[in-house]
PDB file of N, CA and C in Angstrom:
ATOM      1  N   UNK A   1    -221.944  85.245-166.875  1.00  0.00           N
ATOM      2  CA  UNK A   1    -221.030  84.444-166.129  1.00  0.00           C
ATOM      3  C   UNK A   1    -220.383  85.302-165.033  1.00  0.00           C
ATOM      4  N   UNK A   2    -220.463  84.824-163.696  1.00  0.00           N
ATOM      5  CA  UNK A   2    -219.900  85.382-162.669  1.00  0.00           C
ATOM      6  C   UNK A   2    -218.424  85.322-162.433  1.00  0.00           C
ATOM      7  N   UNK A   3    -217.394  86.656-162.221  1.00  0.00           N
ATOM      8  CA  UNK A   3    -216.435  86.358-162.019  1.00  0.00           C
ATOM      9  C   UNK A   3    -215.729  85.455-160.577  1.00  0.00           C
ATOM     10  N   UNK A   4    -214.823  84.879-160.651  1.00  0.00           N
ATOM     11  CA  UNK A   4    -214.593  84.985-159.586  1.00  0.00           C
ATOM     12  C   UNK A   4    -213.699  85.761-158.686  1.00  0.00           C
ATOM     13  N   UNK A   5    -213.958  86.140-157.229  1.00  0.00           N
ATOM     14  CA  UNK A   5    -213.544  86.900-156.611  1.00  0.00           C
ATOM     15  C   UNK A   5    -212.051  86.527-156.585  1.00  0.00           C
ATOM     16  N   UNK A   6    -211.002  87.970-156.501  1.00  0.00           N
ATOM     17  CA  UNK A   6    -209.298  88.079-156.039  1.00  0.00           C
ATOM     18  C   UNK A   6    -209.028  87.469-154.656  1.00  0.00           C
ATOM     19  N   UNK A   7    -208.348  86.528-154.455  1.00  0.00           N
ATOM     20  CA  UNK A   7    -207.574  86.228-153.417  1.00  0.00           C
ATOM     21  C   UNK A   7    -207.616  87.300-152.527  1.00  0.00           C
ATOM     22  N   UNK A   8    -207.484  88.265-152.835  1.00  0.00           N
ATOM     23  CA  UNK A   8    -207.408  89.465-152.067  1.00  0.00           C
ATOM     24  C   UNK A   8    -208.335  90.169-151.395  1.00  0.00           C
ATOM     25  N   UNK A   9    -209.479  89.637-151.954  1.00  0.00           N
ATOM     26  CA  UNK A   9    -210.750  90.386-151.890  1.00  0.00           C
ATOM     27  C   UNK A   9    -210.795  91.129-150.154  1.00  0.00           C
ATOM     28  N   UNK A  10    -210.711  89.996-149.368  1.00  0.00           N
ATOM     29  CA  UNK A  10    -210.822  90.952-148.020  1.00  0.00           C
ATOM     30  C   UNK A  10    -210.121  91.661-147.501  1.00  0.00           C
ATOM     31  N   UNK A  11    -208.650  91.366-148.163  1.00  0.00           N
ATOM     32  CA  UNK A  11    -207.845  92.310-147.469  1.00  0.00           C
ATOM     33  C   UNK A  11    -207.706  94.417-148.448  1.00  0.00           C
ATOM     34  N   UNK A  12    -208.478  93.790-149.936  1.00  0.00           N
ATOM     35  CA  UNK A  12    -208.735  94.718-150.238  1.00  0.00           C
ATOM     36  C   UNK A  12    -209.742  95.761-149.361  1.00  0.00           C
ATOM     37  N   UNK A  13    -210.989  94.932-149.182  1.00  0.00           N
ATOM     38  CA  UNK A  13    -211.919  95.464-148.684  1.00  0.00           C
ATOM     39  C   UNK A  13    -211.571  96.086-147.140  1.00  0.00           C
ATOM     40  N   UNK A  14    -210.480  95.150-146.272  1.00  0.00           N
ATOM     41  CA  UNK A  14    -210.055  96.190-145.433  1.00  0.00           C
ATOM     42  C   UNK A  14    -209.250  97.209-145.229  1.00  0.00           C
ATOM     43  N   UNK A  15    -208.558  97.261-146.596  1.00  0.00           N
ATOM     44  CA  UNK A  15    -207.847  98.502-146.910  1.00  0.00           C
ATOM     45  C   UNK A  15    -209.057  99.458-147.046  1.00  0.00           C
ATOM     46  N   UNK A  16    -209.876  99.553-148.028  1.00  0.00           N
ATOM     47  CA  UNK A  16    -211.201 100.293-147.814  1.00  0.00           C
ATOM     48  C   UNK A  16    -211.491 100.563-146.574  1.00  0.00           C
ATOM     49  N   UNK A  17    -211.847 100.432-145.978  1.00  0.00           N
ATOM     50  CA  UNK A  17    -212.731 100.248-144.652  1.00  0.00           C
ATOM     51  C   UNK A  17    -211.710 101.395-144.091  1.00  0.00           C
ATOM     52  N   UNK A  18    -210.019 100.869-143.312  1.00  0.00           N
ATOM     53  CA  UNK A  18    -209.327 101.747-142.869  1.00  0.00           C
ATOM     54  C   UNK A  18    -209.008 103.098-143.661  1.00  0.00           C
ATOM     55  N   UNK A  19    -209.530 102.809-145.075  1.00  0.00           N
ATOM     56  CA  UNK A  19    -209.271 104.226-145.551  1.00  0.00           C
ATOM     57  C   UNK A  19    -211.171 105.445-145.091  1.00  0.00           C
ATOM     58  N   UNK A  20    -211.814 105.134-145.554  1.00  0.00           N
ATOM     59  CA  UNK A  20    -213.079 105.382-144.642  1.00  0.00           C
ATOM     60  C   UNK A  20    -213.210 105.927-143.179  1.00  0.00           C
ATOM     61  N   UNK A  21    -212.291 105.035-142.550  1.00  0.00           N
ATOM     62  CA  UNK A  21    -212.540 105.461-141.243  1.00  0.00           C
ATOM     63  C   UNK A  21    -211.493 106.713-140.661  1.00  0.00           C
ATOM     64  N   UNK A  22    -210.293 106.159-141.263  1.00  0.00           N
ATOM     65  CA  UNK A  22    -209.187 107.405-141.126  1.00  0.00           C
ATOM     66  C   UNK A  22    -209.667 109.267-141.702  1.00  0.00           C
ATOM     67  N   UNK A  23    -210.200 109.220-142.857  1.00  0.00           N
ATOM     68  CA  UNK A  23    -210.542 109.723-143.377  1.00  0.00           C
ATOM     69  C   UNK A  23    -211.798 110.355-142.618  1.00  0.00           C
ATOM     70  N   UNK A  24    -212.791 109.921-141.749  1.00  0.00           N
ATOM     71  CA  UNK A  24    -213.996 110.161-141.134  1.00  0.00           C
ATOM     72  C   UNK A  24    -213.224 110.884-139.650  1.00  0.00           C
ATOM     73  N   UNK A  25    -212.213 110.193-139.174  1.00  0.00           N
ATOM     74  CA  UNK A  25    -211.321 110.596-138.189  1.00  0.00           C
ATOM     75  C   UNK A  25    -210.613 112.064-138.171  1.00  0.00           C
ATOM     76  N   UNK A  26    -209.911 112.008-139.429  1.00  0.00           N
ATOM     77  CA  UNK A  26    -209.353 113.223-139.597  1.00  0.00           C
ATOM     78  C   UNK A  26    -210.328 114.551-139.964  1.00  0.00           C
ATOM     79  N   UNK A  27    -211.466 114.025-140.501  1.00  0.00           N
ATOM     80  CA  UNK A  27    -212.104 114.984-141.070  1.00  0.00           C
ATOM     81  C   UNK A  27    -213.078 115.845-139.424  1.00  0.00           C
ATOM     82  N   UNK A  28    -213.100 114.674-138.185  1.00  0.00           N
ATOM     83  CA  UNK A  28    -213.055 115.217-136.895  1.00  0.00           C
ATOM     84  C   UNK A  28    -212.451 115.976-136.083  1.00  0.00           C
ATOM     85  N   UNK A  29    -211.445 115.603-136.569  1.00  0.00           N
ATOM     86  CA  UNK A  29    -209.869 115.997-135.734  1.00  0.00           C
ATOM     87  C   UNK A  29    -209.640 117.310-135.939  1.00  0.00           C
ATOM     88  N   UNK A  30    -209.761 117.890-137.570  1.00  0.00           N
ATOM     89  CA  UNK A  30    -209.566 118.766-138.172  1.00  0.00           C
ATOM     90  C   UNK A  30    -210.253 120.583-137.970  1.00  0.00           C
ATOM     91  N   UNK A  31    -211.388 119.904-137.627  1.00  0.00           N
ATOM     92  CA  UNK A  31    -212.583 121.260-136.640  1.00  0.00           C
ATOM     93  C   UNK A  31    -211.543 121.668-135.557  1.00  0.00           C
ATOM     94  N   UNK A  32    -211.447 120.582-134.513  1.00  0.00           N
ATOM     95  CA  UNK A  32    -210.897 121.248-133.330  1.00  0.00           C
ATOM     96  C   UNK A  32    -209.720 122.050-133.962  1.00  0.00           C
ATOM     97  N   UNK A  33    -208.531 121.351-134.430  1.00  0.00           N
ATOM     98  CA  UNK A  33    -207.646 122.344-135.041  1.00  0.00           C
ATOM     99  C   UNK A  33    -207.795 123.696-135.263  1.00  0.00           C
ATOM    100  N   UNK A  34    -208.518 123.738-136.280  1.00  0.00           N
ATOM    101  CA  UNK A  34    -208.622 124.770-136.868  1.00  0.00           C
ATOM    102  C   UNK A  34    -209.770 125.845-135.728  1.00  0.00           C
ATOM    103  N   UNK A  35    -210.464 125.439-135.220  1.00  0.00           N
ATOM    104  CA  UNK A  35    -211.215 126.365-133.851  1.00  0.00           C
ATOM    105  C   UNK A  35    -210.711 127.349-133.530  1.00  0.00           C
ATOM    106  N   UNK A  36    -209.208 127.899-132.873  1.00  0.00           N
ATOM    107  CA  UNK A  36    -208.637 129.125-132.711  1.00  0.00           C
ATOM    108  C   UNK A  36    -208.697 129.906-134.177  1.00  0.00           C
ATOM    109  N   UNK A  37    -208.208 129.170-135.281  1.00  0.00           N
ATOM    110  CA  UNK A  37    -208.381 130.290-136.622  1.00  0.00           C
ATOM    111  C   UNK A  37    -209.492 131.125-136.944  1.00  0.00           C
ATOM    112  N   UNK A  38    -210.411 129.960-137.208  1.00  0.00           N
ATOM    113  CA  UNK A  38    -211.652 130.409-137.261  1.00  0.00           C
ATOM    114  C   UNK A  38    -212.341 131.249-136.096  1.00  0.00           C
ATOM    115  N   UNK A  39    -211.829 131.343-135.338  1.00  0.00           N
ATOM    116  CA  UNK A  39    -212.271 132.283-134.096  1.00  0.00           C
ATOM    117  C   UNK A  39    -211.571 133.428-134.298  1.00  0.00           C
ATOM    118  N   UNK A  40    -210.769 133.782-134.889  1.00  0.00           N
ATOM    119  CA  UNK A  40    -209.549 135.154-134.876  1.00  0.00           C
ATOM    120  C   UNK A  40    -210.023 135.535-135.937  1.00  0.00           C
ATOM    121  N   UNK A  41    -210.153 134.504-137.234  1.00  0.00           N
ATOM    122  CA  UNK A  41    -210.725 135.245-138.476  1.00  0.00           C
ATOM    123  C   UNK A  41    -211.955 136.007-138.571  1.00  0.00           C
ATOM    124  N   UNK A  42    -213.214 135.186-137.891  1.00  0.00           N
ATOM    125  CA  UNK A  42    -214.396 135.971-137.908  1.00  0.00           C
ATOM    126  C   UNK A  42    -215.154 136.771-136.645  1.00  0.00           C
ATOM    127  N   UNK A  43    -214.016 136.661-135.588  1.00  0.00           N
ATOM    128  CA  UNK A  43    -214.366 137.638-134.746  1.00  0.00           C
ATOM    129  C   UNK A  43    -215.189 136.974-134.224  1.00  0.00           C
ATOM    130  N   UNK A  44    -215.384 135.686-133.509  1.00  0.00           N
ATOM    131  CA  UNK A  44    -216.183 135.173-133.060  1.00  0.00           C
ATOM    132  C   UNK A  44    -215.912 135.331-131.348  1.00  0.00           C
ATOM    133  N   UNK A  45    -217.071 135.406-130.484  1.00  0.00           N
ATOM    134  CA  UNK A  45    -216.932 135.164-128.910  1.00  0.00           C
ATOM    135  C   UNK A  45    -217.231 133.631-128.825  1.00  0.00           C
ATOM    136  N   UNK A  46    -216.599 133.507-127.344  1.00  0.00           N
ATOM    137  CA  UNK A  46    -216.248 132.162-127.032  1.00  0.00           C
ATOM    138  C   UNK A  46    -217.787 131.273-126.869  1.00  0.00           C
ATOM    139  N   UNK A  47    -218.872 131.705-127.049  1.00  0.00           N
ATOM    140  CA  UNK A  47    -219.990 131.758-126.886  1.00  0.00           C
ATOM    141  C   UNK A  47    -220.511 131.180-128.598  1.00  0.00           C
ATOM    142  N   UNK A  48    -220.030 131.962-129.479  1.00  0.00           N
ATOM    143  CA  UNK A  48    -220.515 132.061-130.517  1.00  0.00           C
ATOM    144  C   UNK A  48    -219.450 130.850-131.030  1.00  0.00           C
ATOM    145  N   UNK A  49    -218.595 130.602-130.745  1.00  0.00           N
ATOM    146  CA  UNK A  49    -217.258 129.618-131.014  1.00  0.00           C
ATOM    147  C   UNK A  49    -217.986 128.611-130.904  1.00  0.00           C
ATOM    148  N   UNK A  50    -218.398 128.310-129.427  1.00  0.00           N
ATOM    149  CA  UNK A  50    -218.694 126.836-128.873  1.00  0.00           C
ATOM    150  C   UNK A  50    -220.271 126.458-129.525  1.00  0.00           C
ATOM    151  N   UNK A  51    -220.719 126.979-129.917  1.00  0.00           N
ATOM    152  CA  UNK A  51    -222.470 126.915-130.998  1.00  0.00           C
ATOM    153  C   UNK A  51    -221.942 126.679-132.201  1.00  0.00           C
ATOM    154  N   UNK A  52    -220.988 127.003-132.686  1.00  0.00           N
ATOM    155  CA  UNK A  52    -219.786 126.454-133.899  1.00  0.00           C
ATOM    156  C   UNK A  52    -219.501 125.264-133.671  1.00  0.00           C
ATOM    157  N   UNK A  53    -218.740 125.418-132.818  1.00  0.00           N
ATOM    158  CA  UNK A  53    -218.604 123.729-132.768  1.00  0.00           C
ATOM    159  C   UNK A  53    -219.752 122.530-132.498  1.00  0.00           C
ATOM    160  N   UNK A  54    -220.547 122.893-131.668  1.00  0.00           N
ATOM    161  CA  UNK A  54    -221.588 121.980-131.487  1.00  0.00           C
ATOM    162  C   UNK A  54    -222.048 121.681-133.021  1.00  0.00           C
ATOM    163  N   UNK A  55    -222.840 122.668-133.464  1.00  0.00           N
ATOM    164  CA  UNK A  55    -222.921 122.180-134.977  1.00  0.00           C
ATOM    165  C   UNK A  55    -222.006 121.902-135.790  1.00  0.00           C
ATOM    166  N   UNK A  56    -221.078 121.808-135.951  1.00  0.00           N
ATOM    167  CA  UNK A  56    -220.269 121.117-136.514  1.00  0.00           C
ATOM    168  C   UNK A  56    -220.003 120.048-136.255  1.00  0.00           C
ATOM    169  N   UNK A  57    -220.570 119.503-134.783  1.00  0.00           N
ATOM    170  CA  UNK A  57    -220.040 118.087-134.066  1.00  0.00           C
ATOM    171  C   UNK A  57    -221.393 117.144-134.450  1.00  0.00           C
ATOM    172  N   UNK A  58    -222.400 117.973-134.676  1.00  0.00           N
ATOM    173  CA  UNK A  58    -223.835 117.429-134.635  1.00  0.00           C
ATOM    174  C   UNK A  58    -223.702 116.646-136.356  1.00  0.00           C
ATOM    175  N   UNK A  59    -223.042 117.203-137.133  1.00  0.00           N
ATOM    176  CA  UNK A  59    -223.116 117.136-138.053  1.00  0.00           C
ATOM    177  C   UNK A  59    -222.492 115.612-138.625  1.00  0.00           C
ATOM    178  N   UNK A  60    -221.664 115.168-138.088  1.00  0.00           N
ATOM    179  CA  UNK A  60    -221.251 113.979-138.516  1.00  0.00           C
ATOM    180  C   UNK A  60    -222.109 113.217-137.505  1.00  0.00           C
TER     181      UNK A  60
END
């Protein structure tokens, strides 16, 4: 026997959705940030930085 669906169902499902996307957002946002650290920590040239980031951008 099939339940039936919550009143809520879509607005659940767009709570999902905005959590997904925020989450996909920040997890973008978060590279650039952190770019100067990671450049001071491993001694990277601005050369070797920006091939960092590309793959990292390629990646999502």
């Amino acid at each position: 026997m099939l339940k039936e669906p919550s009143r809520f169902y879509r607005w659940e499902l767009l709570f999902l959705l905005f959590c997904a996307y925020f989450l996909h957002q920040a997890d973008r946002a978060i590279f650039g940030v952190l770019l100067p650290s990671i450049k001071s920590e491993l001694g990277l040239s601005d050369t070797q930085l920006g091939l960092t980031a590309v793959f990292g951008w390629l990646r999502n």
